[in-house]
Protein backbone atom coordinates (compact mmCIF):
# COMPACT_ATOMS: atom_id res chain seq x y z
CA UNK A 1 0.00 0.00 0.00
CA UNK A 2 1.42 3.18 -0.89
CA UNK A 3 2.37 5.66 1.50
CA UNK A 4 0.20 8.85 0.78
CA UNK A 5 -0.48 12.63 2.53
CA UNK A 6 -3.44 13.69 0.87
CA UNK A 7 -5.46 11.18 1.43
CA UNK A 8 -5.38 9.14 5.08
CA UNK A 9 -7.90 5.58 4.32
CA UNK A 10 -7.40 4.69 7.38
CA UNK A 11 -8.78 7.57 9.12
CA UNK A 12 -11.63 7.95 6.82
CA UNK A 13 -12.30 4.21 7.64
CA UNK A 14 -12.40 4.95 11.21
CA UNK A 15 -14.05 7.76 10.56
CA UNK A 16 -17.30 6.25 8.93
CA UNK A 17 -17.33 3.44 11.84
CA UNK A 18 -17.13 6.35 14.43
CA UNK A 19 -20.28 7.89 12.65
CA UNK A 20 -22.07 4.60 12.54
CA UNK A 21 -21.19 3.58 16.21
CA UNK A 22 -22.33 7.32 17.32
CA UNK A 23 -25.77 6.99 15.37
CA UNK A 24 -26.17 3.69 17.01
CA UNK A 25 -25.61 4.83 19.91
CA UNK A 26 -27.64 7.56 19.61
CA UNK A 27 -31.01 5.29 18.07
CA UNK A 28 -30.30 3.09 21.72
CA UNK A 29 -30.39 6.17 23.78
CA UNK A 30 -33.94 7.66 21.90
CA UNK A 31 -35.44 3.81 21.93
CA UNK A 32 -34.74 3.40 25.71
CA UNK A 33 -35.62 7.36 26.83
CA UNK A 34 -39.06 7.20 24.84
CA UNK A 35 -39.75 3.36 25.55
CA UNK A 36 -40.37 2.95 21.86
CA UNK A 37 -38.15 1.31 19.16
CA UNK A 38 -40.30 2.68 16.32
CA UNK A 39 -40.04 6.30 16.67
CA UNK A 40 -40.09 7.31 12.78
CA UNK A 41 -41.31 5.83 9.86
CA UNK A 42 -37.48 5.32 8.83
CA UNK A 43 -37.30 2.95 11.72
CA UNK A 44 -39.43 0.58 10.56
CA UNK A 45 -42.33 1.91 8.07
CA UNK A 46 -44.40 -1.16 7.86
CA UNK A 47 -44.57 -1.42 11.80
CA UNK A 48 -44.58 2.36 11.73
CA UNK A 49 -48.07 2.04 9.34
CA UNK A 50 -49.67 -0.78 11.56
CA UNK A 51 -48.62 0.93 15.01
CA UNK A 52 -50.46 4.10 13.85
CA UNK A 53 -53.59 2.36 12.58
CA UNK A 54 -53.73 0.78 16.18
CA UNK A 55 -53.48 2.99 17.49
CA UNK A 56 -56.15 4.86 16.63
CA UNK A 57 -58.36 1.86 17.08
CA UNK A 58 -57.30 1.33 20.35
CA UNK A 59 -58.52 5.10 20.91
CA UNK A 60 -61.62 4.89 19.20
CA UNK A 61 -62.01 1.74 21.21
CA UNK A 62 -61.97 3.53 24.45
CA UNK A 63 -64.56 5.85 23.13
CA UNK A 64 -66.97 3.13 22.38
CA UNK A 65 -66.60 1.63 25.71
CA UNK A 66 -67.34 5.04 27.26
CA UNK A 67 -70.18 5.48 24.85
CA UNK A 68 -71.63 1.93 26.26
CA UNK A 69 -71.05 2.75 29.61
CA UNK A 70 -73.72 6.24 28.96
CA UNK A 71 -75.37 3.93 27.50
CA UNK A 72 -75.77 1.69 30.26
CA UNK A 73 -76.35 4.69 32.62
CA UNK A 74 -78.79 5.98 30.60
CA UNK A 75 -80.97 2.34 30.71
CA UNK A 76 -80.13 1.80 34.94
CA UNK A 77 -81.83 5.55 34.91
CA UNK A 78 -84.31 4.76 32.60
CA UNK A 79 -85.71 1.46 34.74
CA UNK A 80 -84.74 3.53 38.12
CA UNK A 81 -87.68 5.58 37.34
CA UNK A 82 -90.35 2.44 35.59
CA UNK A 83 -89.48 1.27 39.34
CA UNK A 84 -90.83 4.14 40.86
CA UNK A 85 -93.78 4.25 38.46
CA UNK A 86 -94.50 0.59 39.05
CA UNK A 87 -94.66 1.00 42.70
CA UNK A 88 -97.05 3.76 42.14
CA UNK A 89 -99.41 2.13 40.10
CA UNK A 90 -99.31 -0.98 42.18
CA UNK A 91 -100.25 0.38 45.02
CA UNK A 92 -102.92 2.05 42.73
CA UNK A 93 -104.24 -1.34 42.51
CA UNK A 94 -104.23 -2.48 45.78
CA UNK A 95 -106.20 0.94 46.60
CA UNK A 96 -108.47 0.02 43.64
CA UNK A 97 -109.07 -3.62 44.58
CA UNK A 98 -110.12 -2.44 48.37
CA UNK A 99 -112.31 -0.14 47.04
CA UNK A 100 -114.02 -2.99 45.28
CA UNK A 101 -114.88 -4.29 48.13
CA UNK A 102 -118.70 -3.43 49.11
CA UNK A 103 -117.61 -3.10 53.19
CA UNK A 104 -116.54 0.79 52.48
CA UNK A 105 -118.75 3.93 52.74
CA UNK A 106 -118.49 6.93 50.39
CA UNK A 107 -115.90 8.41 52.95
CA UNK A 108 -113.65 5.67 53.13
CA UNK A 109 -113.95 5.88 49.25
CA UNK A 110 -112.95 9.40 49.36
CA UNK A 111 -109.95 9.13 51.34
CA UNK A 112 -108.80 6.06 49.19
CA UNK A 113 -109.37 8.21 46.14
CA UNK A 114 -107.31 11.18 47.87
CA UNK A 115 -104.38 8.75 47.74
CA UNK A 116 -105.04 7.27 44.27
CA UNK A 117 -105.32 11.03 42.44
CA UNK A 118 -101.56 11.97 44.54
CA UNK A 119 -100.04 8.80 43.42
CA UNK A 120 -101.51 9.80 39.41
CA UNK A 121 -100.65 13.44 39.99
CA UNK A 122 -96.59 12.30 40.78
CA UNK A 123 -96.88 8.95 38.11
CA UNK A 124 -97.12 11.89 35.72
CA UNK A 125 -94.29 14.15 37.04
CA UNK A 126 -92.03 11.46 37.75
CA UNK A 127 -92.55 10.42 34.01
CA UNK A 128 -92.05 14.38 32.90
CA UNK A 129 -88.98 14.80 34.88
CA UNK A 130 -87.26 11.36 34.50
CA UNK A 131 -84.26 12.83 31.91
CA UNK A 132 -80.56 11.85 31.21
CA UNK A 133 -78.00 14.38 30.22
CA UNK A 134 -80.94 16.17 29.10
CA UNK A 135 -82.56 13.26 27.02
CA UNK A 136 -86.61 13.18 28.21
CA UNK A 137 -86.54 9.05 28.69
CA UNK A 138 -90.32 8.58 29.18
CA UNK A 139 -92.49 11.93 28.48
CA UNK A 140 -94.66 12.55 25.44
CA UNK A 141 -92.12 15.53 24.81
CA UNK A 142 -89.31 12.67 24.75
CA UNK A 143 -86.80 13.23 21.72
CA UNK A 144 -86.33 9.15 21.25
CA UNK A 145 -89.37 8.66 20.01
CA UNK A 146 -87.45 7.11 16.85
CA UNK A 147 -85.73 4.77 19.29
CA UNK A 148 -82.09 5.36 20.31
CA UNK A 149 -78.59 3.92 18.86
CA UNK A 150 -75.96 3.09 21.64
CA UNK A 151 -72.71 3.86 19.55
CA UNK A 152 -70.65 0.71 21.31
CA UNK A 153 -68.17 -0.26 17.56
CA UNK A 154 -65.67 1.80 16.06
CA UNK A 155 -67.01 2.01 12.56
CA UNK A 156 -70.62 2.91 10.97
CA UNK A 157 -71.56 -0.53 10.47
CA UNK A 158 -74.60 -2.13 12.38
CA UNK A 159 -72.29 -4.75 13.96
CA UNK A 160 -71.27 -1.46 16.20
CA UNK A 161 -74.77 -0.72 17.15
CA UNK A 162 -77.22 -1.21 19.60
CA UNK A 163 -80.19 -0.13 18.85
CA UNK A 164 -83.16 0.26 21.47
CA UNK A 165 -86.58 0.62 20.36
CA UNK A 166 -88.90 3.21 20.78
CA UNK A 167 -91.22 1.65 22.79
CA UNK A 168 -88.81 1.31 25.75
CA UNK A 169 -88.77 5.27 26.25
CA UNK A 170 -93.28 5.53 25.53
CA UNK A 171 -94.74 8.20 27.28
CA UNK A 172 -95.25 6.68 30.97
CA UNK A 173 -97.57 9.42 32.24
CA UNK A 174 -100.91 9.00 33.13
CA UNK A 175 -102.00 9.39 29.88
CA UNK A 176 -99.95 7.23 28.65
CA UNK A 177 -100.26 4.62 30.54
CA UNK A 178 -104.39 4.65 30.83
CA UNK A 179 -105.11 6.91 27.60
CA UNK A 180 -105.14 3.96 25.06
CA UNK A 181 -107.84 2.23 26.95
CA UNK A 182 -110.92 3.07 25.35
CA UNK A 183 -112.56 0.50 27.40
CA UNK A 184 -111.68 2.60 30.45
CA UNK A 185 -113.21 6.20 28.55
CA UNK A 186 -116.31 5.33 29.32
CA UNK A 187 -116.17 4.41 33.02
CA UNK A 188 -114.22 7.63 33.78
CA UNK A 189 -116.95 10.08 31.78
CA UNK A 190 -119.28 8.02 34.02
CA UNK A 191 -117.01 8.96 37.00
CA UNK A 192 -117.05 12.57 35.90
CA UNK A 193 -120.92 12.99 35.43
CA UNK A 194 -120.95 12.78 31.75
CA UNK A 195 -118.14 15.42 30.98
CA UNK A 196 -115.73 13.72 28.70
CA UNK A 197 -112.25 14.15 29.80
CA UNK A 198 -109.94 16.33 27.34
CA UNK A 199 -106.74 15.14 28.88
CA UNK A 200 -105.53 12.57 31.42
CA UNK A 201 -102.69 14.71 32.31
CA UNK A 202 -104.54 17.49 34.32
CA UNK A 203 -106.47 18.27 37.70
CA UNK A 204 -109.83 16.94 36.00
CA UNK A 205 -108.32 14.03 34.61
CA UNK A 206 -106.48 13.07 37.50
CA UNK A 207 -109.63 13.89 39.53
CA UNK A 208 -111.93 11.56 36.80
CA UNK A 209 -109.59 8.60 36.82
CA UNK A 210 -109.05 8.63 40.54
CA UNK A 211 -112.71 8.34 41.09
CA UNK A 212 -113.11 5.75 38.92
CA UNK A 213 -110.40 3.72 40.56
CA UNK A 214 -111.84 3.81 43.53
CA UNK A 215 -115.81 3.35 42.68
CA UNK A 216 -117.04 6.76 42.96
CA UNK A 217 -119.05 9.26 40.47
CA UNK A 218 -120.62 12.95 40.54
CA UNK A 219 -124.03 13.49 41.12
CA UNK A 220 -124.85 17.11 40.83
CA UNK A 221 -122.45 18.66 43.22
CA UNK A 222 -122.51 15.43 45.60
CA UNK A 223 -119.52 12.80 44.90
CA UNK A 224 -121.41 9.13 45.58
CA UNK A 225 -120.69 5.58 45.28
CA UNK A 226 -120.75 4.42 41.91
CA UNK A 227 -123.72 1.66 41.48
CA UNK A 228 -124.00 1.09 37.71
CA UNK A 229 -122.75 -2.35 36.52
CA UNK A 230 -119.62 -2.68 34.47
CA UNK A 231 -118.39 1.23 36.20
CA UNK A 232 -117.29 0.10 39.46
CA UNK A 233 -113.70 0.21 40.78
CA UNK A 234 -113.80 -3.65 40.23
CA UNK A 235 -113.78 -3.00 36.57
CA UNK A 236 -111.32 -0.91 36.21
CA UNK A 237 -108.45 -3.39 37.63
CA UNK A 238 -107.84 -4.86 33.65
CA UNK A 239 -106.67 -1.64 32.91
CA UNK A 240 -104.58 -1.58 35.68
CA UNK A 241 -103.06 -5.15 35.18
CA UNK A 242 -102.30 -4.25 31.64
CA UNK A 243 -100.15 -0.48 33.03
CA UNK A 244 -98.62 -3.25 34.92
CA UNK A 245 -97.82 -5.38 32.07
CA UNK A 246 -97.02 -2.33 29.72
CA UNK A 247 -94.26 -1.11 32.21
CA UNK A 248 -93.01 -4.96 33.40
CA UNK A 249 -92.36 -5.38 29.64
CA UNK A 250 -90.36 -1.94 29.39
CA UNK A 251 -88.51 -3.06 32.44
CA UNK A 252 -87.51 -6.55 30.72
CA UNK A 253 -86.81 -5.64 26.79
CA UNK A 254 -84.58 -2.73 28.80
CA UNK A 255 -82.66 -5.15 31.46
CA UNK A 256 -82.38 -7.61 27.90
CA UNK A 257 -80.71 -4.25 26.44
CA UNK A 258 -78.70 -3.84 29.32
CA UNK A 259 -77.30 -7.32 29.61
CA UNK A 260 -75.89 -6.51 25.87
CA UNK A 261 -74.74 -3.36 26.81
CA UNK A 262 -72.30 -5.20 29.54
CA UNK A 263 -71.76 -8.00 26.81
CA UNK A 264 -69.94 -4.92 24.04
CA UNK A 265 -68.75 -3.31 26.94
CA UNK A 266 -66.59 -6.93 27.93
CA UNK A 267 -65.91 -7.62 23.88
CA UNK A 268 -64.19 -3.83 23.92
CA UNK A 269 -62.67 -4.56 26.82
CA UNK A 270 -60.68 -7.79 25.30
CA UNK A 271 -59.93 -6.63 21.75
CA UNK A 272 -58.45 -3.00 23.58
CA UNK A 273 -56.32 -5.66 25.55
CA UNK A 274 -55.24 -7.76 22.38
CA UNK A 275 -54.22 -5.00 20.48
CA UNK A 276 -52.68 -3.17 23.31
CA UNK A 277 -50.57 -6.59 23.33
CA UNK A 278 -49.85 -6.48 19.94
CA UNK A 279 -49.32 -2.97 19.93
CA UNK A 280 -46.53 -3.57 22.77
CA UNK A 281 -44.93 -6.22 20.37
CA UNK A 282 -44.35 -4.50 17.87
CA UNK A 283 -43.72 -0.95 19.33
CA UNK A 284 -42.75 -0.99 22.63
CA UNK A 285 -38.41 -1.36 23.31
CA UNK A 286 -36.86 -4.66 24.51
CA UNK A 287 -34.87 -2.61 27.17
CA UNK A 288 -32.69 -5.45 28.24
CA UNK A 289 -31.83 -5.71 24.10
CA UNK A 290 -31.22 -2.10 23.99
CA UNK A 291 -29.26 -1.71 26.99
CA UNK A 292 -27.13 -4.18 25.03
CA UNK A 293 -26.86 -2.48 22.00
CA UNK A 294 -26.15 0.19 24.20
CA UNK A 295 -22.75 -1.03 25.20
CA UNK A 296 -21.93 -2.21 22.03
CA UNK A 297 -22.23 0.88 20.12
CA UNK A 298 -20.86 2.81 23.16
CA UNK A 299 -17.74 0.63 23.45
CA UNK A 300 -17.33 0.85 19.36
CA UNK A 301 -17.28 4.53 19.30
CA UNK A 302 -15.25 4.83 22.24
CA UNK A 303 -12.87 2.34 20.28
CA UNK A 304 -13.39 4.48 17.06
CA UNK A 305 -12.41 7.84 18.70
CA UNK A 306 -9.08 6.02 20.08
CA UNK A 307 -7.79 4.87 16.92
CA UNK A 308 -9.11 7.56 15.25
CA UNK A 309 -6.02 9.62 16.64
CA UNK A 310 -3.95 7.09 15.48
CA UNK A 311 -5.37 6.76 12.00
CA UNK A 312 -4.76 10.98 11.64
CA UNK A 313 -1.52 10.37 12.96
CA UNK A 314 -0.26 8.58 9.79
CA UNK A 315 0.85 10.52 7.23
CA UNK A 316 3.11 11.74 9.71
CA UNK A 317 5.69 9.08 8.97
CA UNK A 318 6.18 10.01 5.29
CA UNK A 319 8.06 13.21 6.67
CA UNK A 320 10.61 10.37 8.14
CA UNK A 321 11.57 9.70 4.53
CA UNK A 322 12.05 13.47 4.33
């Protein structure tokens, strides 16, 4: 080899193995400081690709779960409140079935009719007021009267849907619990001396259908004991079994809706941990690798830097021929 003074190989050779051991040095340090070993697409752009799209998924993931869990909220509120109505119009019934019995006077009947019209008069707040986030669950004002979509997937297909019917959130006043009836019309215009009722949902009709319920009617100004046959307070307990059946079926299809709810809310639950996992494979550093590398490149450019001197140092020994 000859022996040159323009141009030192040897230190340029040391020179690019310096550079390489300092970069790799340098990719150990970033990969064990940010926990990552794919940091930039030029670290690994297929990983790079699949890391981002899971990411995203896994975030989108934790949206749905939190969209299932309103969901669920919104349901356990939802049934809360068919509780308290169902309580209210069972003890309607018991009130109604006592006052069926020919043993009470008209007072008696009075006082039991007090207690039915307070239990309509809060069936119907209760059922105006019962709201989540704003959302009217069981009014006839209620904006779900399409039915409501539980948003528990990550894309737009129904797979990632759960949809509940309409019929869940029905107006659960007391007209819409006893309005359909029409059986039931004519025992409470009976009830009300022959005035039809405009609307269940005020004083009169609370008044009407509370009378009813418990076997009374007008007569003139006098309130009395209602004697015709087939307008007694025994008459009116179908209607009542079927508000019971109307909101025992609203309780079940919405308990159904809720055991699905927890059943999405479980799925996202495992596929956020599986990708997580996979995420962690192919993302996450090996730190006990890297501390490793570490060394190596650490040692090599220490090594590099040492006989770099003694690479520059060279072409100092043609001035011996000199």
């Amino acid at each position: 080899m000859a022996l040159v003074i323009r141009t030192n190989m040897e230190s340029l050779i040391v020179q690019h193995n310096l550079t390489a051991a300092t970069n790799a040095l340098n990719t150990s340090i970033e990969r064990m400081t940010t926990g990552f070993k794919i940091n930039t697409a030029s670290d690994n752009a297929a990983g790079f690709s699949i890391a981002n799209s899971w990411v995203t998924k896994i975030g989108s993931l934790d949206v749905a779960s939190e969209n299932a869990a309103m969901g669920n909220d919104l349901l356990s509120t939802t049934t809360e409140n068919y509780g308290l109505l169902m309580t209210h119009v069972q003890r309607i019934r018991d009130l109604t079935e006592q006052a069926a019995n020919g043993t009470y006077g008209s007072t008696s009947l009075k006082a039991i009719q007090a207690e039915i019209k307070a239990r309509l008069e809060e069936i119907s707040r209760v059922a105006a007021n019962a709201e989540y986030n704003g959302i009217k669950l069981m009014s006839a004002n209620s904006t779900l009267s399409s039915g409501l979509d539980l948003q528990v997937g990550i894309d737009a297909t129904a797979d990632s849907r759960i949809t509940l019917d309409s019929s869940l959130f029905a107006d659960a006043s007391v007209k819409g619990l006893f309005g359909s009836y029409s059986g039931l019309t004519p025992i409470i215009t009976a009830a009300n001396d022959g005035t039809p009722v405009s609307d269940l949902n005020t004083d009169e009709g609370y008044t009407a259908l509370s009378m009813a319920f418990s076997g009374l009617k007008k007569d003139g100004t006098k309130v009395v004991i209602q004697k015709d046959t087939g307008k007694q307070a025994k008459d009116t307990l179908t209607y009542l079994d079927q508000a019971i059946s109307d909101l025992s079926s609203r309780e079940t299809s919405i308990g159904a809706a809720q055991n699905r709810v927890s059943s999405a809310i479980e799925a996202i639950g495992v596929r956020s941990t599986n990708l997580t996992s996979s995420l962690s494979t192919i993302r996450d550093t090996d730190v006990a690798q890297e501390s490793s590398n570490y060394i190596q490149a650490q040692i090599l450019q220490q090594a590099s830097a040492t006989l770099l001197a003694t690479a520059n140092q060279a072409p100092s020994i043609a001035l011996s021929l000199l």
